[in-house]
N, C-alpha and C. Protein backbone atom coordinates (compact mmCIF):
# COMPACT_ATOMS: atom_id res chain seq x y z
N UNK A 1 -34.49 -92.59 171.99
CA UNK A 1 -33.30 -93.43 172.05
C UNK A 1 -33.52 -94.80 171.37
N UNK A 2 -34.62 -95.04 171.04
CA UNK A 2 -35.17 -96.17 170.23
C UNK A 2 -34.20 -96.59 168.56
N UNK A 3 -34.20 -97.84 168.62
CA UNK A 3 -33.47 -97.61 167.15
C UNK A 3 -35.23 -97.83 166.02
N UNK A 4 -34.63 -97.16 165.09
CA UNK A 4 -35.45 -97.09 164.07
C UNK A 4 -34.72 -97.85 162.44
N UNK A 5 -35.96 -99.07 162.70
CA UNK A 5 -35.60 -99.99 161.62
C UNK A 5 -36.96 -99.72 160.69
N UNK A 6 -36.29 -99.67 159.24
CA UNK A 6 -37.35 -99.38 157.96
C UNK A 6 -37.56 -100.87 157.50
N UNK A 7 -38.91 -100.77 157.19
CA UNK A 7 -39.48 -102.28 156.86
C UNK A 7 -40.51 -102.30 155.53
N UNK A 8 -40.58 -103.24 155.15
CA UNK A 8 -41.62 -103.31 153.41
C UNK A 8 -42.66 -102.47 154.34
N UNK A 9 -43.50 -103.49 155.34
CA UNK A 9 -44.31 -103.05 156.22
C UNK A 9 -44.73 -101.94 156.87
N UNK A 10 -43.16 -101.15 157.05
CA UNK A 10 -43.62 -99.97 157.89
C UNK A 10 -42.25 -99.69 158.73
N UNK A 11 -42.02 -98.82 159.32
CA UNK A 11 -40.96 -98.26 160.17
C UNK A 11 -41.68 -98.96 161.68
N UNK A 12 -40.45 -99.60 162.45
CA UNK A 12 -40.81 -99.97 163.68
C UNK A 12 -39.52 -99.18 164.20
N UNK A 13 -40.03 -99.27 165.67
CA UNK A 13 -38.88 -98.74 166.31
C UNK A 13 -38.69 -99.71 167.54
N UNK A 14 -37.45 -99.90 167.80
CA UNK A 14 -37.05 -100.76 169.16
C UNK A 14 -35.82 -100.36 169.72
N UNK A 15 -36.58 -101.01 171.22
CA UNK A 15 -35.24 -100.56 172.38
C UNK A 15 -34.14 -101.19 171.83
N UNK A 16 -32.92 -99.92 172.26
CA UNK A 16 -31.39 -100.87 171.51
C UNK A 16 -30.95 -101.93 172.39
N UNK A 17 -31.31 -102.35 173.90
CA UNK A 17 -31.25 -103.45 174.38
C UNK A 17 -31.74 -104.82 174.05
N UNK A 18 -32.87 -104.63 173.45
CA UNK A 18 -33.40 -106.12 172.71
C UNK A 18 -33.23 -106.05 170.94
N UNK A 19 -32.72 -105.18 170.61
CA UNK A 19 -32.29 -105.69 168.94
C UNK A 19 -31.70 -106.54 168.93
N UNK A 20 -30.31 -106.90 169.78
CA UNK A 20 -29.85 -108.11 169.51
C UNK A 20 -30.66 -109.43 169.53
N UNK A 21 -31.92 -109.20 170.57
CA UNK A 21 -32.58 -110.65 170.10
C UNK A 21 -33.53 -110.94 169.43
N UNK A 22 -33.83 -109.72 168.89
CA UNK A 22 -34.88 -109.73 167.47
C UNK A 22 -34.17 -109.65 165.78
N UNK A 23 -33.05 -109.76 166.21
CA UNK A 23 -32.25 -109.71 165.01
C UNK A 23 -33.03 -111.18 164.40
N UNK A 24 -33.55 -111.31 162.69
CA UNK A 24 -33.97 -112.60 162.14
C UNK A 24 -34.84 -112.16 162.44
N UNK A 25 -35.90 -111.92 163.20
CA UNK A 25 -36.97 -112.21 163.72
C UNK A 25 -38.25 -111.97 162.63
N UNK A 26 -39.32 -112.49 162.45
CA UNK A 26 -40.21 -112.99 161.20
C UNK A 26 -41.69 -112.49 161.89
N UNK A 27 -42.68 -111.40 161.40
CA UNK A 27 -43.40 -111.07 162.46
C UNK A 27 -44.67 -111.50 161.50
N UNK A 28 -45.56 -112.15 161.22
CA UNK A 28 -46.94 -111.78 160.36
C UNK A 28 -48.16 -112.47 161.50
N UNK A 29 -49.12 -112.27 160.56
CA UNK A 29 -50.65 -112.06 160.97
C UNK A 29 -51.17 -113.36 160.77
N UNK A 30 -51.72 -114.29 161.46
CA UNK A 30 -52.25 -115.51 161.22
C UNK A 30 -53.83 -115.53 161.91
N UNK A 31 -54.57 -116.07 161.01
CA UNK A 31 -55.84 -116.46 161.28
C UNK A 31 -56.28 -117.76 161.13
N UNK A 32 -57.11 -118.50 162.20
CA UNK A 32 -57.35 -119.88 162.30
C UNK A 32 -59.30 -119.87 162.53
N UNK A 33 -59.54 -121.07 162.59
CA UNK A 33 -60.94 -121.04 162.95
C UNK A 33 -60.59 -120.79 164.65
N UNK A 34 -60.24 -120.62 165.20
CA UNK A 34 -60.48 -120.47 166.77
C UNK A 34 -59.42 -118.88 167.55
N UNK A 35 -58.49 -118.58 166.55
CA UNK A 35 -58.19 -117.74 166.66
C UNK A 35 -57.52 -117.04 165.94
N UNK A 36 -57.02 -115.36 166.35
CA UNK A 36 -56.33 -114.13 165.32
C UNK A 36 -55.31 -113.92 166.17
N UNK A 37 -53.94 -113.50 165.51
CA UNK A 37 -53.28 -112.60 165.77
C UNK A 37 -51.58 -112.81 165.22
N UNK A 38 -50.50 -111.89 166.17
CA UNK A 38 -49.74 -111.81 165.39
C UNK A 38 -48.70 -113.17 166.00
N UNK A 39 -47.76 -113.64 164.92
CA UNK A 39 -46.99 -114.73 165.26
C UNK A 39 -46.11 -114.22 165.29
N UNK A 40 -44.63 -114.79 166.12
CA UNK A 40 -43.43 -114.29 166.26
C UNK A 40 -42.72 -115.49 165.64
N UNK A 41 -41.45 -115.61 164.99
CA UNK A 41 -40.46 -116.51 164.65
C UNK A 41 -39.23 -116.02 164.75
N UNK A 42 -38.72 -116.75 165.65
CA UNK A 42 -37.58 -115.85 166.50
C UNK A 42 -36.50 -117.19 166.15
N UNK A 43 -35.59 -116.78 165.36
CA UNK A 43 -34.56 -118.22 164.99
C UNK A 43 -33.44 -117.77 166.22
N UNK A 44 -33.34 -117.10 167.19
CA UNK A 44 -32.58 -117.16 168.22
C UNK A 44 -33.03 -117.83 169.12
N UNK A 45 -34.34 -118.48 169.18
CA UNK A 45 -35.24 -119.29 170.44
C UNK A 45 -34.73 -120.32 170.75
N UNK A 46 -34.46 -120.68 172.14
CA UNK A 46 -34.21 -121.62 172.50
C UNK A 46 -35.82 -122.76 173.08
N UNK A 47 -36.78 -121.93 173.64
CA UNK A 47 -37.47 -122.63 174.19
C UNK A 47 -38.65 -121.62 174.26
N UNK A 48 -39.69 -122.37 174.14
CA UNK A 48 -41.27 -121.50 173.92
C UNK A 48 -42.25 -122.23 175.11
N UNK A 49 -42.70 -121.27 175.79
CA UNK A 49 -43.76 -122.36 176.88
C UNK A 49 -45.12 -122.50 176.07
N UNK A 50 -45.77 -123.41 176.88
CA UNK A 50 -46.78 -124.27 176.23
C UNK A 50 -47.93 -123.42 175.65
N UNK A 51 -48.40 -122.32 176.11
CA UNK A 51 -48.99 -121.70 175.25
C UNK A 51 -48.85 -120.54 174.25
N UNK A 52 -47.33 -120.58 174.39
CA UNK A 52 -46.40 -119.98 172.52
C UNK A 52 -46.97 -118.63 173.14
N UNK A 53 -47.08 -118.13 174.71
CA UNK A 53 -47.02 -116.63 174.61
C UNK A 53 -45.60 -116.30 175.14
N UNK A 54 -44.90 -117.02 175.28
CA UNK A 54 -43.43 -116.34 176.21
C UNK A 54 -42.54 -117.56 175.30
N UNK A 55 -40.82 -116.99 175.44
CA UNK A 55 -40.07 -117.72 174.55
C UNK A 55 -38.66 -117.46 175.11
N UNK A 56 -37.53 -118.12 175.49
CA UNK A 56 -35.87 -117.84 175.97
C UNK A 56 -35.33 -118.28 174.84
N UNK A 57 -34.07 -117.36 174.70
CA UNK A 57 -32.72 -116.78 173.77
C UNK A 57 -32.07 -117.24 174.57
């Protein structure tokens, strides 16, 4: 029941309840001297807590 969105990247699939708030949404891979992983940029965000793992629409 997943929707299936085609990407440069790759085919993802997502619940049809949260597409609306990943609509825009900007996903890549960042590496720093202290840490790895993936970043989210969500232009529907209203607010991100202090350590940028959780975010409100």
């Amino acid at each position: 029941m997943d929707e299936r969105v085609e990407t440069p990247a790759g085919t993802l699939f997502i619940d049809p309840m949260s597409i609306l708030y990943l609509i825009g949404s900007e996903m890549d891979w960042q590496e720093d001297d202290f840490a790895e992983g993936f970043v989210f940029r969500n232009p529907n965000e209203k607010g991100r807590c202090g350590c940028g793992e959780s975010f409100t629409v």
